[in-house]
PDB file of N, CA and C in Angstrom:
ATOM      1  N   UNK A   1      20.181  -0.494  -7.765  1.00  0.00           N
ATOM      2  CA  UNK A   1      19.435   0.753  -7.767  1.00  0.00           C
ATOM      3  C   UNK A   1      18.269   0.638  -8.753  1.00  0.00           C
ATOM      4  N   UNK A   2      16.982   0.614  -8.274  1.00  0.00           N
ATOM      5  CA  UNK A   2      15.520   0.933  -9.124  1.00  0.00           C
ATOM      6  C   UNK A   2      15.778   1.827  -9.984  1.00  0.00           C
ATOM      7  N   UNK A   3      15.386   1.383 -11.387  1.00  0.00           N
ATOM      8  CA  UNK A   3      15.279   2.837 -12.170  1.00  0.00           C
ATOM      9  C   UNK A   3      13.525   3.887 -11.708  1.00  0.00           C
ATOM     10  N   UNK A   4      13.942   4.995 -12.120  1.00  0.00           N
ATOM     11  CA  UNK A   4      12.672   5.706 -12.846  1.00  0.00           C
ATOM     12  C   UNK A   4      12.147   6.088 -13.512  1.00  0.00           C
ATOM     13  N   UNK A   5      10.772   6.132 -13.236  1.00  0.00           N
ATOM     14  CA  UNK A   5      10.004   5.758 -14.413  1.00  0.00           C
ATOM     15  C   UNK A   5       9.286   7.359 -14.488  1.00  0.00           C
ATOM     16  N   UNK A   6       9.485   7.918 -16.119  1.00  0.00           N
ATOM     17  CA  UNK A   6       8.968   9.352 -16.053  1.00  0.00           C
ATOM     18  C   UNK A   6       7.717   8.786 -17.144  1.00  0.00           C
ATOM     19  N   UNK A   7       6.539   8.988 -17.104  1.00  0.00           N
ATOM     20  CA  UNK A   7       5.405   8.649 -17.815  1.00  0.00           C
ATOM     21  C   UNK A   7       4.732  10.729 -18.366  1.00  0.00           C
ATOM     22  N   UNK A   8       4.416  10.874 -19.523  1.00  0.00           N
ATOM     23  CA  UNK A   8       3.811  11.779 -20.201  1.00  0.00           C
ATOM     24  C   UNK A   8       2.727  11.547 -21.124  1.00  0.00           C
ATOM     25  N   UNK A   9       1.148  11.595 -20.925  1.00  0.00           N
ATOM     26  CA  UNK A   9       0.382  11.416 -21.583  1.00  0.00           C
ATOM     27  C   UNK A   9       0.128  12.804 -22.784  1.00  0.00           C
ATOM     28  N   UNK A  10       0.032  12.205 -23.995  1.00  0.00           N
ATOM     29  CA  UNK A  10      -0.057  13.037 -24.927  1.00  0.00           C
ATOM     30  C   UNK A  10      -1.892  13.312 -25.304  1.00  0.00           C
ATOM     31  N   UNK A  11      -2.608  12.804 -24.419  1.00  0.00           N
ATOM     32  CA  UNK A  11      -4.174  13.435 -24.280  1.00  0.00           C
ATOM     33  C   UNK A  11      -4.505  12.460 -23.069  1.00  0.00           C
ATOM     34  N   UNK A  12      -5.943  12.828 -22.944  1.00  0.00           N
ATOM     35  CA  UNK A  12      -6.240  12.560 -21.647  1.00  0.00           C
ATOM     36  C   UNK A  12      -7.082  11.281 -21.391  1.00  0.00           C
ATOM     37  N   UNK A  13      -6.377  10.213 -20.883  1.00  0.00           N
ATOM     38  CA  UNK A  13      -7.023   8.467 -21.019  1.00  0.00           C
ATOM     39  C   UNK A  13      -7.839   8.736 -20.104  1.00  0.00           C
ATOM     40  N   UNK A  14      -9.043   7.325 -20.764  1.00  0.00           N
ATOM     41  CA  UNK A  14     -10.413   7.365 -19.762  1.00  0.00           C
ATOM     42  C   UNK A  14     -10.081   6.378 -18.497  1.00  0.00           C
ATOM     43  N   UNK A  15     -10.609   6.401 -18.174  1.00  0.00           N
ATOM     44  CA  UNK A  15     -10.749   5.127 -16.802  1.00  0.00           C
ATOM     45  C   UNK A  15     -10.645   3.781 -16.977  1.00  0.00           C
ATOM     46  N   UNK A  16     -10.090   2.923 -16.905  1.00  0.00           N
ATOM     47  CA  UNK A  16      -9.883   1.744 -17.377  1.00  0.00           C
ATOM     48  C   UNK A  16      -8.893   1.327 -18.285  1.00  0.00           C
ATOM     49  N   UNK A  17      -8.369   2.795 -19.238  1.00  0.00           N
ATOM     50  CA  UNK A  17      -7.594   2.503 -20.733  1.00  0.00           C
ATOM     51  C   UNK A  17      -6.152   2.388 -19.570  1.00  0.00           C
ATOM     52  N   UNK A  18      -5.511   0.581 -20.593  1.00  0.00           N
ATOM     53  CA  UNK A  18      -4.420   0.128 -19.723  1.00  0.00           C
ATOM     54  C   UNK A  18      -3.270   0.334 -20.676  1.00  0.00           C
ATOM     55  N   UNK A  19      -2.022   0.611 -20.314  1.00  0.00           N
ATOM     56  CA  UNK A  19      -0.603   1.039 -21.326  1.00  0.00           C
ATOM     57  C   UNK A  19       0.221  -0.314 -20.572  1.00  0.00           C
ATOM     58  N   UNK A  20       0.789  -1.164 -21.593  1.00  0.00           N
ATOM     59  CA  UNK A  20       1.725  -1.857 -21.712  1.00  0.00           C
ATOM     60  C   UNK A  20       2.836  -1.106 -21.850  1.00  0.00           C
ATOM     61  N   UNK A  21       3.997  -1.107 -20.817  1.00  0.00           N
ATOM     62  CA  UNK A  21       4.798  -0.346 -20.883  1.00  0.00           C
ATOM     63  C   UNK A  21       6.109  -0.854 -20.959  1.00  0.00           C
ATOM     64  N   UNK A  22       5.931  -2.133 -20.773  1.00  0.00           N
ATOM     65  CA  UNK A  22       7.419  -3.328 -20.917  1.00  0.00           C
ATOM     66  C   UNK A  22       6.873  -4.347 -21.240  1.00  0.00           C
ATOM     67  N   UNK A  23       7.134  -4.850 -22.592  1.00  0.00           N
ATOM     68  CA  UNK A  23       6.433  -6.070 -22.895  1.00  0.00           C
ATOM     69  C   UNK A  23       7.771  -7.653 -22.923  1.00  0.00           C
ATOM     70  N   UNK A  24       7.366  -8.597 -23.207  1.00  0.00           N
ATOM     71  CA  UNK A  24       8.392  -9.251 -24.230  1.00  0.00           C
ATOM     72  C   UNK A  24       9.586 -10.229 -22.504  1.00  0.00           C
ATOM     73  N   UNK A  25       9.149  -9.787 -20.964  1.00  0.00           N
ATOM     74  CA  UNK A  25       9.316 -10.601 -20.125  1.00  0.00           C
ATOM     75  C   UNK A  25       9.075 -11.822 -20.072  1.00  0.00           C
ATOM     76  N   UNK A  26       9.831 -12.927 -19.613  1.00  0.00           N
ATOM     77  CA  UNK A  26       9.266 -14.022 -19.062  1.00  0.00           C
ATOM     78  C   UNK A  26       9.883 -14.080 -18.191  1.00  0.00           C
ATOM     79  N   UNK A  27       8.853 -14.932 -16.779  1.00  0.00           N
ATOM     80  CA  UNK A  27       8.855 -14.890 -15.183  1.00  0.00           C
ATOM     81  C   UNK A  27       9.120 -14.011 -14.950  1.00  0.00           C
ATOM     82  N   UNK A  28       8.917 -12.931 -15.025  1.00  0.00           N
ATOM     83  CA  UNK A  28       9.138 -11.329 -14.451  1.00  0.00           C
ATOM     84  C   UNK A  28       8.390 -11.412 -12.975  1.00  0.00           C
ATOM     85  N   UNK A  29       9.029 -11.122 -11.790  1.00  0.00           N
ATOM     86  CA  UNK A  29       8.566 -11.273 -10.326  1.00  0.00           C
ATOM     87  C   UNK A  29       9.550  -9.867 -10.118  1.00  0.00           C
ATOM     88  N   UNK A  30       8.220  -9.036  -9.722  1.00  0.00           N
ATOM     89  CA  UNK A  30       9.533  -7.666  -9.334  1.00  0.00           C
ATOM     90  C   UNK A  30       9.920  -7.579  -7.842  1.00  0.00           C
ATOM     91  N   UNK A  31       9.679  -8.435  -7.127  1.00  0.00           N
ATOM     92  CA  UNK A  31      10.145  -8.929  -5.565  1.00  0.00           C
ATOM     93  C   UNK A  31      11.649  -9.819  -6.224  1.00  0.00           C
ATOM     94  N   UNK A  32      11.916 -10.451  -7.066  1.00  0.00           N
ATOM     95  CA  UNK A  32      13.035 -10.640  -7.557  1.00  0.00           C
ATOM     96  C   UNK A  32      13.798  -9.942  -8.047  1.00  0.00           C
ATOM     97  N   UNK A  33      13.067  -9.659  -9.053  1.00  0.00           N
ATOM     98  CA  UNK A  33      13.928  -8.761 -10.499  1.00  0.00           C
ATOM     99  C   UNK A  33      13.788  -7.350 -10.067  1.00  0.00           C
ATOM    100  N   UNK A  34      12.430  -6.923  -9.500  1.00  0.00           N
ATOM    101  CA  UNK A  34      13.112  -5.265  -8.898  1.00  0.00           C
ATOM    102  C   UNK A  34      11.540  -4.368  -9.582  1.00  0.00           C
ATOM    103  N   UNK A  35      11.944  -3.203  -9.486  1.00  0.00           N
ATOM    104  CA  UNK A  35      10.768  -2.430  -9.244  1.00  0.00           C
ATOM    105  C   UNK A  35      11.026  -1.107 -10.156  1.00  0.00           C
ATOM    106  N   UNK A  36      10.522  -0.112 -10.795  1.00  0.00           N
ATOM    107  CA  UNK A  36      10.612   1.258 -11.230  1.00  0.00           C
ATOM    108  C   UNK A  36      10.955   2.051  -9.701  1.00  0.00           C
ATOM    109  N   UNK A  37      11.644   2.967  -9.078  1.00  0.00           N
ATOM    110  CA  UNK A  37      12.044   3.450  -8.245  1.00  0.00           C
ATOM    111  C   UNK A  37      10.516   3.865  -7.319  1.00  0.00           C
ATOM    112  N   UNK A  38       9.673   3.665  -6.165  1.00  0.00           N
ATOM    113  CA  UNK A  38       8.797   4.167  -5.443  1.00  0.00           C
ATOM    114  C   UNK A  38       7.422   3.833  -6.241  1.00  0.00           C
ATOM    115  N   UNK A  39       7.663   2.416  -6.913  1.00  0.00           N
ATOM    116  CA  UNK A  39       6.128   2.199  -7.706  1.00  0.00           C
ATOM    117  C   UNK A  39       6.320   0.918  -7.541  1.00  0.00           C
ATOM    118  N   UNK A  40       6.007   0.296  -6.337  1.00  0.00           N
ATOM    119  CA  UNK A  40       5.741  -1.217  -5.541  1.00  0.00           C
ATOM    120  C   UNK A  40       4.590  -1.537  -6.734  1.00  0.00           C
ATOM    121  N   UNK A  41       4.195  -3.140  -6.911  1.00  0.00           N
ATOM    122  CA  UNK A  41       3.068  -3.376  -7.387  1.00  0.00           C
ATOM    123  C   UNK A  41       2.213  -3.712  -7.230  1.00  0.00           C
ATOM    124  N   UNK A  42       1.034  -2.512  -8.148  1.00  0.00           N
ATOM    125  CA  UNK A  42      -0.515  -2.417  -7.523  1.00  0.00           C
ATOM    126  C   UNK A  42      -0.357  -1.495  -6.776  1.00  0.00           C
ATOM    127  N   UNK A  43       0.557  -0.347  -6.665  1.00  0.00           N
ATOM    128  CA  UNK A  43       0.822   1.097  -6.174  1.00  0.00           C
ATOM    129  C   UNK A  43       0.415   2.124  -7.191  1.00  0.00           C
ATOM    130  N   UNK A  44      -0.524   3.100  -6.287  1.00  0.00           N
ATOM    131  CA  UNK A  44      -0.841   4.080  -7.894  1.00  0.00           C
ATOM    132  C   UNK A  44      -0.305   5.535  -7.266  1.00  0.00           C
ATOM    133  N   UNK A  45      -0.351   6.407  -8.615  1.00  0.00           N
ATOM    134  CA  UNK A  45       0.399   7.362  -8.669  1.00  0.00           C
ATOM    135  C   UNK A  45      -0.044   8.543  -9.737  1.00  0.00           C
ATOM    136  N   UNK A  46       0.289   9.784  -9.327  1.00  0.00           N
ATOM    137  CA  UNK A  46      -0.310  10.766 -10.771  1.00  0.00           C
ATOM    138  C   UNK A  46       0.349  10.619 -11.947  1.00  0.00           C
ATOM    139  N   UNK A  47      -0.033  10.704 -12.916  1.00  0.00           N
ATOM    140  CA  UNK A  47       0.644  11.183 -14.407  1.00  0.00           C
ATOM    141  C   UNK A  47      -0.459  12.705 -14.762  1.00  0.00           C
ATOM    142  N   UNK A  48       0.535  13.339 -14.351  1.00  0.00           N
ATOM    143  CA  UNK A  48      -0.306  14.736 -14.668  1.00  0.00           C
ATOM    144  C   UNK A  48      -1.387  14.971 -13.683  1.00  0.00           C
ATOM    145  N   UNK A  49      -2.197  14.696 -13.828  1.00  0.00           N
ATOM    146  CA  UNK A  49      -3.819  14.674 -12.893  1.00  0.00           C
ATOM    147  C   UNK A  49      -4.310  13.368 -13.133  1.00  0.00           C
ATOM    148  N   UNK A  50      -3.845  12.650 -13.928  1.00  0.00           N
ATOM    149  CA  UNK A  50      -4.511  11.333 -14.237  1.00  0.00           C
ATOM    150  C   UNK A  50      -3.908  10.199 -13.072  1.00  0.00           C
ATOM    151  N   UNK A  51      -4.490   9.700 -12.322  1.00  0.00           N
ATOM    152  CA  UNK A  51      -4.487   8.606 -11.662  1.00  0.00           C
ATOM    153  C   UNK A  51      -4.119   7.254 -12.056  1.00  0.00           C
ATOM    154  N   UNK A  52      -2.614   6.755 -12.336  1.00  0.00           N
ATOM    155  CA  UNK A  52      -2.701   5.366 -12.732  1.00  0.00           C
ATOM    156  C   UNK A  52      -2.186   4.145 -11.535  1.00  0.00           C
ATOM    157  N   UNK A  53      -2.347   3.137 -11.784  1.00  0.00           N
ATOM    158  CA  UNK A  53      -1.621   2.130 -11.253  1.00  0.00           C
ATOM    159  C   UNK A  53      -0.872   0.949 -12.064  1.00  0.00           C
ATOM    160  N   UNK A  54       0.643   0.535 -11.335  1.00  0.00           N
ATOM    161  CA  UNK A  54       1.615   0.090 -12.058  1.00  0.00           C
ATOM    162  C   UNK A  54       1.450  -1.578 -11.506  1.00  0.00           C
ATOM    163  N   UNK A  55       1.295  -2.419 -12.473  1.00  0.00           N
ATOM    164  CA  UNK A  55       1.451  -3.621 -12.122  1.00  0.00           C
ATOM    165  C   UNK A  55       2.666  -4.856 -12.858  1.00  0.00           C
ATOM    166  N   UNK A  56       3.180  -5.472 -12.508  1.00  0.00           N
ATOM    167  CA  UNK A  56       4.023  -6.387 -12.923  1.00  0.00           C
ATOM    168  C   UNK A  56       3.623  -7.356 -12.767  1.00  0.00           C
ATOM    169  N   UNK A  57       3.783  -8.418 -14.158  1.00  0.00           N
ATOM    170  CA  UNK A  57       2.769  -8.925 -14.581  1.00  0.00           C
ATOM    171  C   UNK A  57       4.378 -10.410 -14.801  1.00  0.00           C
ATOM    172  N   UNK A  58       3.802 -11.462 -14.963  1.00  0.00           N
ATOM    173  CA  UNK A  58       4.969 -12.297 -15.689  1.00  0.00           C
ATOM    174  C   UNK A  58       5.223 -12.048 -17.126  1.00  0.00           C
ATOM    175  N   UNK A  59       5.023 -11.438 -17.913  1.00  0.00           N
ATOM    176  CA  UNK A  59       5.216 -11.092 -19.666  1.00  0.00           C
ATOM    177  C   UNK A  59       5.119  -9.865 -19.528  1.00  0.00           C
ATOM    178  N   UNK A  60       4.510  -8.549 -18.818  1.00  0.00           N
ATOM    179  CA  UNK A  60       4.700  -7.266 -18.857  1.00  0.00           C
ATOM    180  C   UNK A  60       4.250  -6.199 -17.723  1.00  0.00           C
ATOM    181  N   UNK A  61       4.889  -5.332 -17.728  1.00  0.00           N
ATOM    182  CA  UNK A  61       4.532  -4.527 -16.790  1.00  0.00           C
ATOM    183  C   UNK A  61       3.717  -2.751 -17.831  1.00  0.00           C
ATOM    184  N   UNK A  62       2.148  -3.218 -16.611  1.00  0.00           N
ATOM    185  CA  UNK A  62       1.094  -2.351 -17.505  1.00  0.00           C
ATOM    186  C   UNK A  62       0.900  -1.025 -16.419  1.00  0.00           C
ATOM    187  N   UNK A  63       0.477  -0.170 -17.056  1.00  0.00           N
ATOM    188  CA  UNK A  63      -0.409   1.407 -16.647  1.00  0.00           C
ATOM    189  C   UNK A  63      -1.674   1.063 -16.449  1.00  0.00           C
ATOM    190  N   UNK A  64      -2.545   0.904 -15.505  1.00  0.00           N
ATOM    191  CA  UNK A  64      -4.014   1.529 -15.850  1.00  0.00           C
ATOM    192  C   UNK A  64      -4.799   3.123 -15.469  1.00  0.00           C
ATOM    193  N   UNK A  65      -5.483   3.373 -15.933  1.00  0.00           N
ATOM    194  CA  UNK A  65      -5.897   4.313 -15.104  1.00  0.00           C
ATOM    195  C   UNK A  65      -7.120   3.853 -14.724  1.00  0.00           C
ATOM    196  N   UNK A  66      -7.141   4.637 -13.000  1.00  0.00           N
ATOM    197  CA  UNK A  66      -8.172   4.354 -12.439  1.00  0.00           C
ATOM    198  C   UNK A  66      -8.734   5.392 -11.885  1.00  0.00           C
ATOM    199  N   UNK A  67      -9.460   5.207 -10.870  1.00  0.00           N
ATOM    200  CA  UNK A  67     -10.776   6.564 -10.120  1.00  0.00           C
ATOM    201  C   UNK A  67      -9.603   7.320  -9.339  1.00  0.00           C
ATOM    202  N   UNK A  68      -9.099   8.569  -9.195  1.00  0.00           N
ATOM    203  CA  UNK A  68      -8.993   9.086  -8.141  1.00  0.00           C
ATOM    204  C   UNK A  68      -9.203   8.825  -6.673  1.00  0.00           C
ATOM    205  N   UNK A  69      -8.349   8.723  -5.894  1.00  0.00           N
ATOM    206  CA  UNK A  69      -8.643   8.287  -4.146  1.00  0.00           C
ATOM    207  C   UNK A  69     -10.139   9.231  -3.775  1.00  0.00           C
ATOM    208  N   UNK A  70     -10.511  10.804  -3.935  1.00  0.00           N
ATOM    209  CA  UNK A  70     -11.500  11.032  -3.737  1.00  0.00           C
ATOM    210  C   UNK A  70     -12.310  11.003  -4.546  1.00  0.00           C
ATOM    211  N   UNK A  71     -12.630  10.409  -6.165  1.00  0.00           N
ATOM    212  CA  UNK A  71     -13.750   9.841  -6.657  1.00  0.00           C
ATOM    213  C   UNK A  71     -14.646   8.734  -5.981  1.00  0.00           C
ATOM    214  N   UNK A  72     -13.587   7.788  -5.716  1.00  0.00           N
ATOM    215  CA  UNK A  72     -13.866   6.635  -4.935  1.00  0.00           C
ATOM    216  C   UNK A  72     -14.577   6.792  -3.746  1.00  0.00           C
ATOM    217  N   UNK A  73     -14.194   7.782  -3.101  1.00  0.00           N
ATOM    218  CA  UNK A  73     -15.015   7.952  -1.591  1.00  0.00           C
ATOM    219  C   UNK A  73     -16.271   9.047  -1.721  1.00  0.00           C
ATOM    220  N   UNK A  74     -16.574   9.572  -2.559  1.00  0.00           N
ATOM    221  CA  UNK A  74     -17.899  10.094  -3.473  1.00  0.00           C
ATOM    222  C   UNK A  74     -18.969   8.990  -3.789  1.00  0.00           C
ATOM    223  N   UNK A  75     -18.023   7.570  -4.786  1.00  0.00           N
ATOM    224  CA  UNK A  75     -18.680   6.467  -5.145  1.00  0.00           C
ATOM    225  C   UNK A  75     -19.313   5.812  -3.358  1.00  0.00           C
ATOM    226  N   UNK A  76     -18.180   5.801  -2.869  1.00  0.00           N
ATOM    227  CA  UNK A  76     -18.610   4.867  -1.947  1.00  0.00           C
ATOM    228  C   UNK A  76     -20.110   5.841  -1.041  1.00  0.00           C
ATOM    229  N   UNK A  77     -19.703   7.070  -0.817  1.00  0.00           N
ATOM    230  CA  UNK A  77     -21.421   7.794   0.309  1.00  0.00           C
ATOM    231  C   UNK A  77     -22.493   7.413  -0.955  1.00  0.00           C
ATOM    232  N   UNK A  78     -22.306   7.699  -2.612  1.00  0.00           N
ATOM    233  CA  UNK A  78     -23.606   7.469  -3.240  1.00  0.00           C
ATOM    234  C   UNK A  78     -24.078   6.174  -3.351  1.00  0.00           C
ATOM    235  N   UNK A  79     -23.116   5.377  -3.223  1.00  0.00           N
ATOM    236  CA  UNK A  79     -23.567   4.113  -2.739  1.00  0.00           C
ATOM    237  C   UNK A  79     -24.156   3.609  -1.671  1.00  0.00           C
ATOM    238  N   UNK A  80     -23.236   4.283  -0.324  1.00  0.00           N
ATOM    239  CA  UNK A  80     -24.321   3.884   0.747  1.00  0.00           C
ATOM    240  C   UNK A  80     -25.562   4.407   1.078  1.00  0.00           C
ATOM    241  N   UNK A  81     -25.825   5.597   0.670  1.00  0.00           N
ATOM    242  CA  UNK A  81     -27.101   6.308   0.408  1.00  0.00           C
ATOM    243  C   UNK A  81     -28.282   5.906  -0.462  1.00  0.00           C
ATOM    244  N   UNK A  82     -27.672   5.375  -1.564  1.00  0.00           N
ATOM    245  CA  UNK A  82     -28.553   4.597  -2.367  1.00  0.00           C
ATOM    246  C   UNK A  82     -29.516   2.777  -1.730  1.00  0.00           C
ATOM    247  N   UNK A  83     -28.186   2.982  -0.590  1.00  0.00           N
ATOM    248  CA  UNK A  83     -28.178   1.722  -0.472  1.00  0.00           C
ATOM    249  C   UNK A  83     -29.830   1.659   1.259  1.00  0.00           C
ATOM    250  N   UNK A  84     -28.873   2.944   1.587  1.00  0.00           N
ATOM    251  CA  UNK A  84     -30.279   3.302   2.843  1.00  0.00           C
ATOM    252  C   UNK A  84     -31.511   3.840   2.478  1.00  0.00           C
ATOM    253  N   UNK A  85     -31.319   4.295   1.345  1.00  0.00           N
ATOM    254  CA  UNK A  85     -32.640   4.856   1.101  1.00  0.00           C
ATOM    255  C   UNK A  85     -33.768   3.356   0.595  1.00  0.00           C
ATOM    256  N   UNK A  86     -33.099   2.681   0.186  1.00  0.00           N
ATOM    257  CA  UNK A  86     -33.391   1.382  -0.561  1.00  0.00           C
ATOM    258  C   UNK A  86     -33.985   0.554   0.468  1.00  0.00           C
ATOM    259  N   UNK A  87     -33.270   0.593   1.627  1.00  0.00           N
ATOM    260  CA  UNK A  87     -33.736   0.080   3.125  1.00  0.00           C
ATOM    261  C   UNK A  87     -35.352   0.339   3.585  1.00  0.00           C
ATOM    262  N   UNK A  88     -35.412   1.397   3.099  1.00  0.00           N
ATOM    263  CA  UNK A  88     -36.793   2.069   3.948  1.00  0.00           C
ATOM    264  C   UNK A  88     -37.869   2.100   3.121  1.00  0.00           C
TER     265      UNK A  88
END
């Protein structure tokens, strides 16, 4: 049985800031050794409103936070817009 994993940020991380959350592994493969309950790796998930993703690593398993699913698709039209206007 996967454990779970309850995460609580005590202020609000920027984009990129990564949390080591299990350190001190060696060969850690979580297709072997196993998973936090519904957090596959390189699966992201809320903490509060904050957007992170969980990775397992061979020495540790980290937090990052990243863009929101609809930041990203904001990034991506100002990009392609930037990118057509650039065209002409």
């Amino acid at each position: 049985n996967n454990p779970n994993l309850q995460v609580i940020f005590g202020y609000s991380p920027s984009e990129g800031d990564s949390f080591q959350i299990v350190t001190g592994l060696t060969g850690y493969d979580p297709i072997f050794n196993g998973t936090f309950a519904g957090k596959a790796d390189g699966s992201t998930f809320l903490v509060g409103s904050t957007q992170t993703r969980i990775d397992y690593n061979d020495d540790n398993i980290t937090l990052t936070v990243v863009p929101e699913p609809a930041s990203l698709g904001a990034l991506g039209l100002l990009a392609a817009a930037l990118l057509l206007r650039r065209r002409r």
